[in-house]
PDB file of N, CA and C in Angstrom:
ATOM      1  N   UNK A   1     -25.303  22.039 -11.520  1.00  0.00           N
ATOM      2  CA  UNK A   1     -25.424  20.659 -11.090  1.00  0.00           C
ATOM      3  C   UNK A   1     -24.029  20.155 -10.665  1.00  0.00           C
ATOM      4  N   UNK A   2     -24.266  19.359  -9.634  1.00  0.00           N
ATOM      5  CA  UNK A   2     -22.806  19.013  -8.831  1.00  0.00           C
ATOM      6  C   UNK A   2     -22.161  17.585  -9.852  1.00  0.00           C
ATOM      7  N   UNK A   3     -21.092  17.881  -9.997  1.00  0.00           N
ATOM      8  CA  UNK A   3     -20.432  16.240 -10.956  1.00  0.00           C
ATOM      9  C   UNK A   3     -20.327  15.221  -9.814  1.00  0.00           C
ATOM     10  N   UNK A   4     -20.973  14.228 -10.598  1.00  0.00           N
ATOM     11  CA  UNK A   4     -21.067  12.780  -9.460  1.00  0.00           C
ATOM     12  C   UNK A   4     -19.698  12.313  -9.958  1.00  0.00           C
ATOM     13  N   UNK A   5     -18.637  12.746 -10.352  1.00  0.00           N
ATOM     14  CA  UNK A   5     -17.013  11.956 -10.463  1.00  0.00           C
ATOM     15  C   UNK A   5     -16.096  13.140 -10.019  1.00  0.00           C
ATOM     16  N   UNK A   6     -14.979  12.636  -9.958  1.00  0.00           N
ATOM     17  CA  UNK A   6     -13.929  13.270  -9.329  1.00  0.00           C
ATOM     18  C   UNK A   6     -12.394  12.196  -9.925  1.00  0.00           C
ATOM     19  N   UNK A   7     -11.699  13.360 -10.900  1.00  0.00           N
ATOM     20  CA  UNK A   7     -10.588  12.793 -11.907  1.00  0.00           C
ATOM     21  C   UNK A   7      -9.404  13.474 -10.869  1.00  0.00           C
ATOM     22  N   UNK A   8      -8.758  12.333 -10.359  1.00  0.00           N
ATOM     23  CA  UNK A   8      -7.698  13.093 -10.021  1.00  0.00           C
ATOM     24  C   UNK A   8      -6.009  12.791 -10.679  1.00  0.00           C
ATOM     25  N   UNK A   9      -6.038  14.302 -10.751  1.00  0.00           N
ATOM     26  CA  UNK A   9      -4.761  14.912 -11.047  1.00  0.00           C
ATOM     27  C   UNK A   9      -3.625  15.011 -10.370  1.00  0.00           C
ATOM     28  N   UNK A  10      -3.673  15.205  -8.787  1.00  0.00           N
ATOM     29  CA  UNK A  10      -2.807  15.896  -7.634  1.00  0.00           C
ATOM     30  C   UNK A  10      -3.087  14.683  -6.675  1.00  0.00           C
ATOM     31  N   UNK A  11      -2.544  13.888  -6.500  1.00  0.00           N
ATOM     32  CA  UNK A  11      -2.447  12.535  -5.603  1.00  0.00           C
ATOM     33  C   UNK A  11      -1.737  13.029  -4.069  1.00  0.00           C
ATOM     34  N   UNK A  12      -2.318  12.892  -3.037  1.00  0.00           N
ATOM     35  CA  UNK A  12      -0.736  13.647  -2.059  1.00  0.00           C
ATOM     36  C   UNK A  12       0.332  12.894  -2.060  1.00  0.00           C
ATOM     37  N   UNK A  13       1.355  13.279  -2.134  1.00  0.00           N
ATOM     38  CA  UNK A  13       2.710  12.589  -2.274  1.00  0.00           C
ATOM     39  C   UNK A  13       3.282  12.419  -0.523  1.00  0.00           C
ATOM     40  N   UNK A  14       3.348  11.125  -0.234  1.00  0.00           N
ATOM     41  CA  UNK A  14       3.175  10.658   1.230  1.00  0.00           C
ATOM     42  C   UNK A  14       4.682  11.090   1.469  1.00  0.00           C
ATOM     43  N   UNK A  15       5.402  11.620   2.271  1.00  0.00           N
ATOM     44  CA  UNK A  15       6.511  12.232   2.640  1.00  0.00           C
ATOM     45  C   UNK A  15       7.869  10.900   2.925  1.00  0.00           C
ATOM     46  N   UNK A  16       8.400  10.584   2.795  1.00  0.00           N
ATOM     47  CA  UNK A  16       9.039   8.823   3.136  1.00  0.00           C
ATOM     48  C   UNK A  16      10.733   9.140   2.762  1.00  0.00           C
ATOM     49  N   UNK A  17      11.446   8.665   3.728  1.00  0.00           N
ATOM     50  CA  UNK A  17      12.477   8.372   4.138  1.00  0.00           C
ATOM     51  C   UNK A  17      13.357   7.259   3.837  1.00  0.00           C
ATOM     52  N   UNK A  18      12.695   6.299   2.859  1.00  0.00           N
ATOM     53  CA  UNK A  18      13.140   5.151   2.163  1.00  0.00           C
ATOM     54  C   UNK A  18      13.632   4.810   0.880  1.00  0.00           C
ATOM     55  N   UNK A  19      13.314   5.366  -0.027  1.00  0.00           N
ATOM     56  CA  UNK A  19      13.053   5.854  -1.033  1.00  0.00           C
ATOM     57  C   UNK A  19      11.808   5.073  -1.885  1.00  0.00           C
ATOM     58  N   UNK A  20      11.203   4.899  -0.710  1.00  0.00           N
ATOM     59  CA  UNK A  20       9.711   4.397  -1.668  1.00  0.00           C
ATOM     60  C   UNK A  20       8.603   5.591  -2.116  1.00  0.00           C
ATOM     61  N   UNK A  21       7.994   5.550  -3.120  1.00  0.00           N
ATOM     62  CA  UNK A  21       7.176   6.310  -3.277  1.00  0.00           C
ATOM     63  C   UNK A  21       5.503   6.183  -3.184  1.00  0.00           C
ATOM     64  N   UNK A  22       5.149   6.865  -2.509  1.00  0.00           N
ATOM     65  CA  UNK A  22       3.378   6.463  -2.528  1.00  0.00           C
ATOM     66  C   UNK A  22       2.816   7.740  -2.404  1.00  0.00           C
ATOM     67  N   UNK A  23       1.939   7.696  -3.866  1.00  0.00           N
ATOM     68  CA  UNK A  23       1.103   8.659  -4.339  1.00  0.00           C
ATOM     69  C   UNK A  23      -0.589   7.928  -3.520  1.00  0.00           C
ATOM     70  N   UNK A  24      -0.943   8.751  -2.717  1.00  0.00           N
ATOM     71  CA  UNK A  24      -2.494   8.355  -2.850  1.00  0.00           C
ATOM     72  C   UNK A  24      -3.454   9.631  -3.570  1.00  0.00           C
ATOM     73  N   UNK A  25      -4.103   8.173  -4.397  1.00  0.00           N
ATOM     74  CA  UNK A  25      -4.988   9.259  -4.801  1.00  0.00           C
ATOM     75  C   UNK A  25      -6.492   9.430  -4.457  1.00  0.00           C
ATOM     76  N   UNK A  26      -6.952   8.808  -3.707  1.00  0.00           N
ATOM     77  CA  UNK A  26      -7.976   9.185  -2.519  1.00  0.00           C
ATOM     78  C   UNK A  26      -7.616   8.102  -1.195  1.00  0.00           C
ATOM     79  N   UNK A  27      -8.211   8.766  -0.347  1.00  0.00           N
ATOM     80  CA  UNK A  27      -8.261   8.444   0.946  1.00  0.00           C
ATOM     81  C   UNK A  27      -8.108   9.553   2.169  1.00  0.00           C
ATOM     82  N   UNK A  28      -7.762   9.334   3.121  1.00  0.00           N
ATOM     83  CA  UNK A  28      -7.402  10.286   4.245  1.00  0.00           C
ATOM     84  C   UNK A  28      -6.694  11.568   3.805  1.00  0.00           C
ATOM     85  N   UNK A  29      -5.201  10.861   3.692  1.00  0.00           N
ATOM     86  CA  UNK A  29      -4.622  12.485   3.386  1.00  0.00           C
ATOM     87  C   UNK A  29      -4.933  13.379   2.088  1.00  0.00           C
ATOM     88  N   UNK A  30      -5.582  12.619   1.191  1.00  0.00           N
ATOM     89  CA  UNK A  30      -6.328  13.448  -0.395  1.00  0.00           C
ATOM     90  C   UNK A  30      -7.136  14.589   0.054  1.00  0.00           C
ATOM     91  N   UNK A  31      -8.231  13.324   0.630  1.00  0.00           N
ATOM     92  CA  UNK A  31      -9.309  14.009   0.384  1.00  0.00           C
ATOM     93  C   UNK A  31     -10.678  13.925   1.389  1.00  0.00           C
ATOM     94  N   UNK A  32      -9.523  13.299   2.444  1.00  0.00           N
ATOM     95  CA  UNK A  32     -10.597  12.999   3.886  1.00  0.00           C
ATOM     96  C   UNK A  32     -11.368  11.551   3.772  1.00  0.00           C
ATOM     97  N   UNK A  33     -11.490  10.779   3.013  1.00  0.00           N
ATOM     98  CA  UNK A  33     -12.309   9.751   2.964  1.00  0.00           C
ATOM     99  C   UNK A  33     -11.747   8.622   3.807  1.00  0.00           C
ATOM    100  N   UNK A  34     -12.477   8.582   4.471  1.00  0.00           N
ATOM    101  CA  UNK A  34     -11.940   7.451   5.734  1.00  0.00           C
ATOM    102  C   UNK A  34     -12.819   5.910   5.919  1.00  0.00           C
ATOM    103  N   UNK A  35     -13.566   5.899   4.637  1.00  0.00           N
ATOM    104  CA  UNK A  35     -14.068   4.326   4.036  1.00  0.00           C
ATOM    105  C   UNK A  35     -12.825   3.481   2.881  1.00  0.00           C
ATOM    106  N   UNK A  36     -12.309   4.657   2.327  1.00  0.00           N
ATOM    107  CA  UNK A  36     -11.424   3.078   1.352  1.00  0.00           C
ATOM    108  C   UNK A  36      -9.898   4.447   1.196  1.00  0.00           C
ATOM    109  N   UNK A  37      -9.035   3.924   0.912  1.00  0.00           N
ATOM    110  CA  UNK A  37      -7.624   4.543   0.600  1.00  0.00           C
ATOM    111  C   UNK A  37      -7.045   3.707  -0.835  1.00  0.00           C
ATOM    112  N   UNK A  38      -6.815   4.670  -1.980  1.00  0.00           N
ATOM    113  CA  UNK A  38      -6.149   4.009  -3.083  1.00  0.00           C
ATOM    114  C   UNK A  38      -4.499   4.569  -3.530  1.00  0.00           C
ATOM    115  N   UNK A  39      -3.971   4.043  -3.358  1.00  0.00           N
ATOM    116  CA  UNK A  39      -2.624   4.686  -3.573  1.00  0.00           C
ATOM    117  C   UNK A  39      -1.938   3.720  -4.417  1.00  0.00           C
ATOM    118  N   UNK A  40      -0.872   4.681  -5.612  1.00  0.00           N
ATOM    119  CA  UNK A  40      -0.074   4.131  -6.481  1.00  0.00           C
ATOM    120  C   UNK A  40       1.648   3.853  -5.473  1.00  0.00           C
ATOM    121  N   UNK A  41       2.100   3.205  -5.761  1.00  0.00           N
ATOM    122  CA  UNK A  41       3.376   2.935  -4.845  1.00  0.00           C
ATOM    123  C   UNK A  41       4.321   2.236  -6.044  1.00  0.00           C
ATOM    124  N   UNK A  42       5.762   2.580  -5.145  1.00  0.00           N
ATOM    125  CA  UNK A  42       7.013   2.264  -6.081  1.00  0.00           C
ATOM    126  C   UNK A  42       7.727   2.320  -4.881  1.00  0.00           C
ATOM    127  N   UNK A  43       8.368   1.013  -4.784  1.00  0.00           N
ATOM    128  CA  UNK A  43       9.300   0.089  -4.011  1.00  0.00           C
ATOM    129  C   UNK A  43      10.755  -0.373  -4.550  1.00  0.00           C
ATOM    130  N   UNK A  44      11.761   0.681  -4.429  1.00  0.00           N
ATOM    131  CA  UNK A  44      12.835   0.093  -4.846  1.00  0.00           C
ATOM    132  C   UNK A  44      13.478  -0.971  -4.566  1.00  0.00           C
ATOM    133  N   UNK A  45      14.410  -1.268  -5.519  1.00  0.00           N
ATOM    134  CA  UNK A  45      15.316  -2.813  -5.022  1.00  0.00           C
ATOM    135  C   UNK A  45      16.189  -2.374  -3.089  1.00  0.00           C
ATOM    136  N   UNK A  46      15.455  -3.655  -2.796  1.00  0.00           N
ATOM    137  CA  UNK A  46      16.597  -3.354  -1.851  1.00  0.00           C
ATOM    138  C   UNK A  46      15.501  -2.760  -0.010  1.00  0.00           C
ATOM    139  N   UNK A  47      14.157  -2.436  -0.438  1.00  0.00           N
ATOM    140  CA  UNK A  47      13.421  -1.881   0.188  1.00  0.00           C
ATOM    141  C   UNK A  47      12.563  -3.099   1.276  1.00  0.00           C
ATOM    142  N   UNK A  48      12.527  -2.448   2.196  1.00  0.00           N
ATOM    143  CA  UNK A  48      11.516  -2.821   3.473  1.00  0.00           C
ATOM    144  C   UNK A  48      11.457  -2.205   4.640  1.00  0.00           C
ATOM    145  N   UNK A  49      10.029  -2.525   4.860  1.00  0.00           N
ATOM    146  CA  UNK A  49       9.543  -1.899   6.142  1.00  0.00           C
ATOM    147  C   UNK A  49       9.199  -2.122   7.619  1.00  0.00           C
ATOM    148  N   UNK A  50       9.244  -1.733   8.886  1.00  0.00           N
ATOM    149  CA  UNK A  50       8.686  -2.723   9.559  1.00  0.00           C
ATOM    150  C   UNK A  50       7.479  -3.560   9.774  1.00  0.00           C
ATOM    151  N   UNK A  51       7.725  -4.604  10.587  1.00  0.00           N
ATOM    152  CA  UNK A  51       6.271  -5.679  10.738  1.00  0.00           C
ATOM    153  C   UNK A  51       4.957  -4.084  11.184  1.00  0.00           C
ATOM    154  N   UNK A  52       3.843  -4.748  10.818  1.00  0.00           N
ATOM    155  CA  UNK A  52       2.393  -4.292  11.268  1.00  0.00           C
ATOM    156  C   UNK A  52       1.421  -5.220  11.339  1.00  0.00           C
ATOM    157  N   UNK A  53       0.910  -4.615  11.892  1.00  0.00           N
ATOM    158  CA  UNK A  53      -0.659  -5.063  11.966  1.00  0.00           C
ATOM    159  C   UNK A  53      -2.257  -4.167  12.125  1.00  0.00           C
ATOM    160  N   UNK A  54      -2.278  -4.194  10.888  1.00  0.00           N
ATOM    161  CA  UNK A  54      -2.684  -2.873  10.398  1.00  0.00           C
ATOM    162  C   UNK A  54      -4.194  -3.241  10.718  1.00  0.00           C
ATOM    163  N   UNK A  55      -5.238  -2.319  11.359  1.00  0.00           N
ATOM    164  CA  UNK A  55      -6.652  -1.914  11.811  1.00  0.00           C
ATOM    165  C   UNK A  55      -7.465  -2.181  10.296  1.00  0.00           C
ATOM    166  N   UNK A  56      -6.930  -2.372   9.061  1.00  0.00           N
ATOM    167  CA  UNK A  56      -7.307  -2.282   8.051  1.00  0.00           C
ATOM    168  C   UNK A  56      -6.999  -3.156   7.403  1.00  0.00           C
ATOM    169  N   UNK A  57      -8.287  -4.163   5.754  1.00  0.00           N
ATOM    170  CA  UNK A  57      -7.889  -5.057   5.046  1.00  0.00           C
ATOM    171  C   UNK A  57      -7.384  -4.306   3.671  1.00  0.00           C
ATOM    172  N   UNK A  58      -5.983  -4.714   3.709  1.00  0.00           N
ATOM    173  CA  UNK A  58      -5.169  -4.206   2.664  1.00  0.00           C
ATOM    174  C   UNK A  58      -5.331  -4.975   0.995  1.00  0.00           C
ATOM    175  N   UNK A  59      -5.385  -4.704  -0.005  1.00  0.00           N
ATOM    176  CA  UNK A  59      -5.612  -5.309  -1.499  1.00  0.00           C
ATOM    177  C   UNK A  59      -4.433  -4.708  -2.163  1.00  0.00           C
ATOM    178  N   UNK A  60      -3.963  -5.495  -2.903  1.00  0.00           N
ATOM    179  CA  UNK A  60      -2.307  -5.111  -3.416  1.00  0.00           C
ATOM    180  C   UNK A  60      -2.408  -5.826  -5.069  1.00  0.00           C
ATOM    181  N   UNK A  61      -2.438  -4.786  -5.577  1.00  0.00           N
ATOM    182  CA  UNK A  61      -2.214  -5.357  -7.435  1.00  0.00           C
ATOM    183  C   UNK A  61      -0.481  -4.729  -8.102  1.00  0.00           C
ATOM    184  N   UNK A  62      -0.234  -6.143  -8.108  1.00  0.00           N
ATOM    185  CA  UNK A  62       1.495  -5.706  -8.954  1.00  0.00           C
ATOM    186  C   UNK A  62       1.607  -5.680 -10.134  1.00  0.00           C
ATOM    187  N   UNK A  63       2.080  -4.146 -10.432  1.00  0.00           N
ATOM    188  CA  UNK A  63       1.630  -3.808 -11.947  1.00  0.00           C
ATOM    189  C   UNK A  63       3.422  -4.345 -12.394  1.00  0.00           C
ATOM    190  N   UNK A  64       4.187  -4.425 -11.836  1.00  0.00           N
ATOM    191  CA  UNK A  64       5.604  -4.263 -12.423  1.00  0.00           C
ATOM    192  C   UNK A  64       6.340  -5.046 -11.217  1.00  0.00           C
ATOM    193  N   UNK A  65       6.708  -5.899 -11.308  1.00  0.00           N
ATOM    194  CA  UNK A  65       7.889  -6.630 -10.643  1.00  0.00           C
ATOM    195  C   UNK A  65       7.262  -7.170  -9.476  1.00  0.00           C
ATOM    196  N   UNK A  66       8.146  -7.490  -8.658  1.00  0.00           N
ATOM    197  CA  UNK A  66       7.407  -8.336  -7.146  1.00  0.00           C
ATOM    198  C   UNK A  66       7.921  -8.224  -6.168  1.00  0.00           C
ATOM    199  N   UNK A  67       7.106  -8.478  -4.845  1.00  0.00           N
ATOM    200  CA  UNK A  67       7.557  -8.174  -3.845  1.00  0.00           C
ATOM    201  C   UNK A  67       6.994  -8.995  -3.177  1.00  0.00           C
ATOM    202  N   UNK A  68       7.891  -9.251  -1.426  1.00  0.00           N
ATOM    203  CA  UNK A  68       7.991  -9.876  -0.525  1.00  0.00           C
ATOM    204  C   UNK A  68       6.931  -9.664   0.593  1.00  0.00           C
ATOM    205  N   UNK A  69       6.380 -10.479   1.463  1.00  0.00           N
ATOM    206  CA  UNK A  69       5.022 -10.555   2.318  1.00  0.00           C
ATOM    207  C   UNK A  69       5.236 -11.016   3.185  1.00  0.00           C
ATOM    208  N   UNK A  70       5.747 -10.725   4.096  1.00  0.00           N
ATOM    209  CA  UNK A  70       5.972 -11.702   5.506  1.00  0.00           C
ATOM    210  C   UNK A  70       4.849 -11.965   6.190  1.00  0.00           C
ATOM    211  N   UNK A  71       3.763 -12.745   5.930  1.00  0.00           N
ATOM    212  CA  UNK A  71       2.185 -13.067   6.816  1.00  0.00           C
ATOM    213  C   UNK A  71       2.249 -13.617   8.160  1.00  0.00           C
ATOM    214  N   UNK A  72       2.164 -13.183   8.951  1.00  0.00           N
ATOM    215  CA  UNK A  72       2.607 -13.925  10.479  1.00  0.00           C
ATOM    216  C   UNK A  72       3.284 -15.416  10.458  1.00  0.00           C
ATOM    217  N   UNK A  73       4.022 -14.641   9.316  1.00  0.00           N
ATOM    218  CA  UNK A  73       5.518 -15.942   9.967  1.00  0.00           C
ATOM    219  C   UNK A  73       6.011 -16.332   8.121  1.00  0.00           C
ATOM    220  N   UNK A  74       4.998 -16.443   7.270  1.00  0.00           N
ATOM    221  CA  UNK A  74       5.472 -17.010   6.627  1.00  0.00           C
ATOM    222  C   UNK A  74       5.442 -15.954   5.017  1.00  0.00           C
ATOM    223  N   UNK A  75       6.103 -16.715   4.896  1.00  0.00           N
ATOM    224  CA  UNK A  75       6.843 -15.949   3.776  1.00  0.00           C
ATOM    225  C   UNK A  75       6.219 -15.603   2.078  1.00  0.00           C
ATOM    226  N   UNK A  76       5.509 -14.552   1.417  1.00  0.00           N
ATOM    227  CA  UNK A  76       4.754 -14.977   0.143  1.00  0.00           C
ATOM    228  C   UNK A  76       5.445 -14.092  -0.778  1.00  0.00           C
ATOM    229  N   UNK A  77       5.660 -14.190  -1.884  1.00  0.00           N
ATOM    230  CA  UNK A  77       6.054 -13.506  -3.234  1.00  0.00           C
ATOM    231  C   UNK A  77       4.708 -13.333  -4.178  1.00  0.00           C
ATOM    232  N   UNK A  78       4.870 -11.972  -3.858  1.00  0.00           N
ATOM    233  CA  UNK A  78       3.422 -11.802  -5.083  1.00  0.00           C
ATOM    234  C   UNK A  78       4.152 -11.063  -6.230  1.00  0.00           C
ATOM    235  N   UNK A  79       4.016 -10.945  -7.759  1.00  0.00           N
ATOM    236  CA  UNK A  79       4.325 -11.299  -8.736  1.00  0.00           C
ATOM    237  C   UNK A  79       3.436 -10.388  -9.705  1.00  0.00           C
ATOM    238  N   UNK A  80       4.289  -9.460 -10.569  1.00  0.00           N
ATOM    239  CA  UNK A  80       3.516  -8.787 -11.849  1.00  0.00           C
ATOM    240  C   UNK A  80       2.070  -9.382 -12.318  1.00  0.00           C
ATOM    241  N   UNK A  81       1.260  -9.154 -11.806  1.00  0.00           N
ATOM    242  CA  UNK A  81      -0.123  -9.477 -12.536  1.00  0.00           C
ATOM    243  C   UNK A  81      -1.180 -10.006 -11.492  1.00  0.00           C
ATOM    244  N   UNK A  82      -0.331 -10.460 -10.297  1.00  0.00           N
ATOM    245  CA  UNK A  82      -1.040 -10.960  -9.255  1.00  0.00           C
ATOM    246  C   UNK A  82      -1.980 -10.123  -8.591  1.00  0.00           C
ATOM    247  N   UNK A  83      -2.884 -10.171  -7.387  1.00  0.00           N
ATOM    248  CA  UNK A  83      -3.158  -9.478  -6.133  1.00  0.00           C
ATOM    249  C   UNK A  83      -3.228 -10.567  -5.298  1.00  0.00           C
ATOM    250  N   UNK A  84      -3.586  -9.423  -4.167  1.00  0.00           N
ATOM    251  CA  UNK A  84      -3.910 -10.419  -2.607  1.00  0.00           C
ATOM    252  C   UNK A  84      -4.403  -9.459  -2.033  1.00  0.00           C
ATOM    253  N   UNK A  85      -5.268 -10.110  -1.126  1.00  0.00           N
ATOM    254  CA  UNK A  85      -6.363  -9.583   0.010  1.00  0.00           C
ATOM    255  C   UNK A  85      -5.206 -10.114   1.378  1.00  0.00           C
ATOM    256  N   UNK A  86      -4.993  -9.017   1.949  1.00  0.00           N
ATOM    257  CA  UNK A  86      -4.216  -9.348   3.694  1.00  0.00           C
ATOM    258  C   UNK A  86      -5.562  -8.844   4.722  1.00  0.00           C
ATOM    259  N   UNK A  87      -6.271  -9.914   5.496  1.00  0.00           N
ATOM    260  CA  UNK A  87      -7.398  -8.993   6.728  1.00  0.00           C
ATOM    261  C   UNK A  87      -6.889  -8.208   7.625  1.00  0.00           C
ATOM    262  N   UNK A  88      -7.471  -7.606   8.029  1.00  0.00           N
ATOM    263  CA  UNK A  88      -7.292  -6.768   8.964  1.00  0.00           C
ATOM    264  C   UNK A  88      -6.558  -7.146  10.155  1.00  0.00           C
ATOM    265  N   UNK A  89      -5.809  -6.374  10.886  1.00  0.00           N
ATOM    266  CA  UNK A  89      -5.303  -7.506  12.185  1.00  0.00           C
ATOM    267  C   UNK A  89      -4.540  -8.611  12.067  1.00  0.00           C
ATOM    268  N   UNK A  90      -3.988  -8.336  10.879  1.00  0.00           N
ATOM    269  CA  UNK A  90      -2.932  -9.356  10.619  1.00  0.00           C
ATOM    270  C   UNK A  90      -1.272  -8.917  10.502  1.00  0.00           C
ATOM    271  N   UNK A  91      -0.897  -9.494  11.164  1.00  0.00           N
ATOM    272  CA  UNK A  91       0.796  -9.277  11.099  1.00  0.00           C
ATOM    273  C   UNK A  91       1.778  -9.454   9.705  1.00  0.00           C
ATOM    274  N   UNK A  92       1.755  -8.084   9.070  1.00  0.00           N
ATOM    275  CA  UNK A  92       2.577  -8.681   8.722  1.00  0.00           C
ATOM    276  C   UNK A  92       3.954  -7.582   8.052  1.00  0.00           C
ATOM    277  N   UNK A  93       4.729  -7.624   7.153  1.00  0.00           N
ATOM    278  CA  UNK A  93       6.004  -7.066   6.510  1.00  0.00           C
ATOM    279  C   UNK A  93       6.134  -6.895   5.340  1.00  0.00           C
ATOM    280  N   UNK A  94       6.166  -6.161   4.721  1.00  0.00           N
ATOM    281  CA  UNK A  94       6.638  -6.334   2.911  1.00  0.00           C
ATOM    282  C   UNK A  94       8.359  -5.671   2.910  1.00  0.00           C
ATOM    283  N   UNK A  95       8.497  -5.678   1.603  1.00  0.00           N
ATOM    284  CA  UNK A  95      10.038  -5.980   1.596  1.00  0.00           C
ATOM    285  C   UNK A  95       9.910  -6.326  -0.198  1.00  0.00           C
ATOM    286  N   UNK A  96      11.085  -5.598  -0.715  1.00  0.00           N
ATOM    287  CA  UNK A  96      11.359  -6.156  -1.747  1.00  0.00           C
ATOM    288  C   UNK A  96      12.459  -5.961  -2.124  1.00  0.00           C
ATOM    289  N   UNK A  97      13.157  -7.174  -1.992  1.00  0.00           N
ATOM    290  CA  UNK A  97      14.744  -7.591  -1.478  1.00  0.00           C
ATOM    291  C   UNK A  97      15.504  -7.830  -3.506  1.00  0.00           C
ATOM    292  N   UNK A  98      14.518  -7.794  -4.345  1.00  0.00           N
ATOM    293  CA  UNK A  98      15.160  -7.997  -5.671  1.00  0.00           C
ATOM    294  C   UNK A  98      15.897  -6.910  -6.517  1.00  0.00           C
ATOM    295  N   UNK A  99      16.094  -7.288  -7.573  1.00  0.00           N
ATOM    296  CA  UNK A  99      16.796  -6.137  -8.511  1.00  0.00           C
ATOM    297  C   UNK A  99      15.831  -5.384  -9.567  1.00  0.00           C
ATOM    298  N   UNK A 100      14.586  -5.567  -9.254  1.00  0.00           N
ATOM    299  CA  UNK A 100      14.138  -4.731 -10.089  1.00  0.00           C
ATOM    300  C   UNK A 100      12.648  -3.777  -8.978  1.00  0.00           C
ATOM    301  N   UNK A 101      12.832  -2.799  -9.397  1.00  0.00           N
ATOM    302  CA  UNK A 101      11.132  -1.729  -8.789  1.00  0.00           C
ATOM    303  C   UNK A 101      10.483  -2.037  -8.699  1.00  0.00           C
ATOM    304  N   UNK A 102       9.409  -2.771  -7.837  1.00  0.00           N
ATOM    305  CA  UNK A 102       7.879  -3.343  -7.454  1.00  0.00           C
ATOM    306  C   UNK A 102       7.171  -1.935  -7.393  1.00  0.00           C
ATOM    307  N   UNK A 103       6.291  -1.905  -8.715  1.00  0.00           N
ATOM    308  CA  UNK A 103       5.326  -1.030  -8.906  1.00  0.00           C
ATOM    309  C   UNK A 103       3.741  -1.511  -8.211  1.00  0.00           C
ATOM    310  N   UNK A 104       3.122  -1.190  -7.966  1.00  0.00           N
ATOM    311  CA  UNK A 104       1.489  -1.379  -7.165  1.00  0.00           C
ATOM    312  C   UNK A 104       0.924  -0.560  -6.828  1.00  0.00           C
ATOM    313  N   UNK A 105      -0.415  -1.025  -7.215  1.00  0.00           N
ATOM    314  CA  UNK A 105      -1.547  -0.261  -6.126  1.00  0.00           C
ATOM    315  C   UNK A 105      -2.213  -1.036  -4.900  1.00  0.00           C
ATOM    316  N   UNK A 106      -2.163  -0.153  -3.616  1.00  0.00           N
ATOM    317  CA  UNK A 106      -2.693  -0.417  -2.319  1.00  0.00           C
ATOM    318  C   UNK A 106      -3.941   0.286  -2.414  1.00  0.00           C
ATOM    319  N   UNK A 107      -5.349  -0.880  -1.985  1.00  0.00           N
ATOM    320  CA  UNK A 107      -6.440  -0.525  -1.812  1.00  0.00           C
ATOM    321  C   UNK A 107      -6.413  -1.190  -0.240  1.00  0.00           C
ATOM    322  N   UNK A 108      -7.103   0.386   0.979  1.00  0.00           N
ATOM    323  CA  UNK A 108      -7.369  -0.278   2.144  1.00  0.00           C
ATOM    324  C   UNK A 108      -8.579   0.235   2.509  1.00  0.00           C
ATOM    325  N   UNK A 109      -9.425  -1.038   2.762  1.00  0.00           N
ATOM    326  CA  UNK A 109     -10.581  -0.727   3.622  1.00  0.00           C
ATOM    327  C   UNK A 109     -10.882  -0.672   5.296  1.00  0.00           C
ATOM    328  N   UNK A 110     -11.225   0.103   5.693  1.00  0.00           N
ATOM    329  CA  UNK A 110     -11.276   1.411   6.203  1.00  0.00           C
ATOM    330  C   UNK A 110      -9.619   2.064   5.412  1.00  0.00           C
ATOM    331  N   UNK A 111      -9.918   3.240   5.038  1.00  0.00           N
ATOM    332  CA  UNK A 111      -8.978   3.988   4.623  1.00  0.00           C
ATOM    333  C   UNK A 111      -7.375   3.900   5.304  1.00  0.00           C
ATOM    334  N   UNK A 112      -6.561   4.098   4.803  1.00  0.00           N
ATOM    335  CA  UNK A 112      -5.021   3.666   5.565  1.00  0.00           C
ATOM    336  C   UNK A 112      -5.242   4.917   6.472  1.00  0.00           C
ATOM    337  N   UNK A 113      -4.288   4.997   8.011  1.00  0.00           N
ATOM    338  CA  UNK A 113      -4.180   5.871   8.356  1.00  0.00           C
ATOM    339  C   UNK A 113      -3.219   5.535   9.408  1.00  0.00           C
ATOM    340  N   UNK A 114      -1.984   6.407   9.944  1.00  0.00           N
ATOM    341  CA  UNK A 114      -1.014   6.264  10.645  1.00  0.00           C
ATOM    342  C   UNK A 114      -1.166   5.494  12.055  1.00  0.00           C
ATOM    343  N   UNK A 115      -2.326   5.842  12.323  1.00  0.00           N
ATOM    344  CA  UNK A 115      -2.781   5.130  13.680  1.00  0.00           C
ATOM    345  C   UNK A 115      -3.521   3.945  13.733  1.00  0.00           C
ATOM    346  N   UNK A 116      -3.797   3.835  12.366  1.00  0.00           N
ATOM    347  CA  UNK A 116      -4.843   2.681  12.228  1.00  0.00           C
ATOM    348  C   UNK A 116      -3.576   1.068  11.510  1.00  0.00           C
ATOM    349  N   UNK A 117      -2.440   1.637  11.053  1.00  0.00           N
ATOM    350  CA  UNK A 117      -1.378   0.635  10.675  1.00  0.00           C
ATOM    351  C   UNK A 117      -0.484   0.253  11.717  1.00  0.00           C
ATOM    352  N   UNK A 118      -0.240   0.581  13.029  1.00  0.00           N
ATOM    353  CA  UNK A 118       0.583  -0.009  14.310  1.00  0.00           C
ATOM    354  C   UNK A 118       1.512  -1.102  13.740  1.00  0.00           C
ATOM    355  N   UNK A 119       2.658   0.013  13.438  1.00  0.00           N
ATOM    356  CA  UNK A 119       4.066  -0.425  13.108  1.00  0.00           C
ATOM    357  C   UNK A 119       5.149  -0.791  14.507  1.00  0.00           C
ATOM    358  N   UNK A 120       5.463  -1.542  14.426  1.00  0.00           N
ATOM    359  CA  UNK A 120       6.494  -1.864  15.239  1.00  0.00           C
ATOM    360  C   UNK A 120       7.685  -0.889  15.539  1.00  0.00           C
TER     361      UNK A 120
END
């Protein structure tokens, strides 16, 4: 009988040049699933990326420290304990300009994918 769950162990470790880290542990590059993407992430002090406007609605839970949101224009701080829903097709930037590691998980529906986030 086939197991209706799947525990994962081996997250792919997304390759990055920043020194941010993002483990996903399902979605596209896991495990092919191209309905939702869940990835653990770690954002050092000092970190940001360029603007997007990503094909996808992004969900962001901050397990540890906070980070910066540039929403087409304006500016949000989300905060240890918080989330937020960003829609799809929306412009925007994160950044976390403080002294301590912004830990989170990114949930995106339709799954994240390089072509589907149109980075600047």
């Amino acid at each position: 009988m086939k197991k209706k769950y799947n525990i994962q162990n081996s997250p792919f470790i997304v390759p990055t040049t920043d020194g941010k880290v993002i483990k996903e542990h399902f979605g596209n590059a896991t495990d092919g699933n191209t309905e939702i993407s869940i990835a653990h992430m770690i954002a050092p002090p000092g970190w940001s990326e360029p603007h997007q406007t990503p094909a996808f609605d992004e969900y962001t839970f901050i397990i540890k420290g906070k980070k910066n949101i540039e929403i087409e224009g304006e500016l949000v701080e989300v905060s240890a304990g918080q989330s937020i829903k960003i829609e799809k097709n929306t412009r925007v930037r994160y950044s976390n300009p403080f002294e301590e590691t912004c830990e989170y998980l990114a949930i995106c529906l339709p799954a994240f994918s390089i072509d589907k986030v149109h980075r600047e």
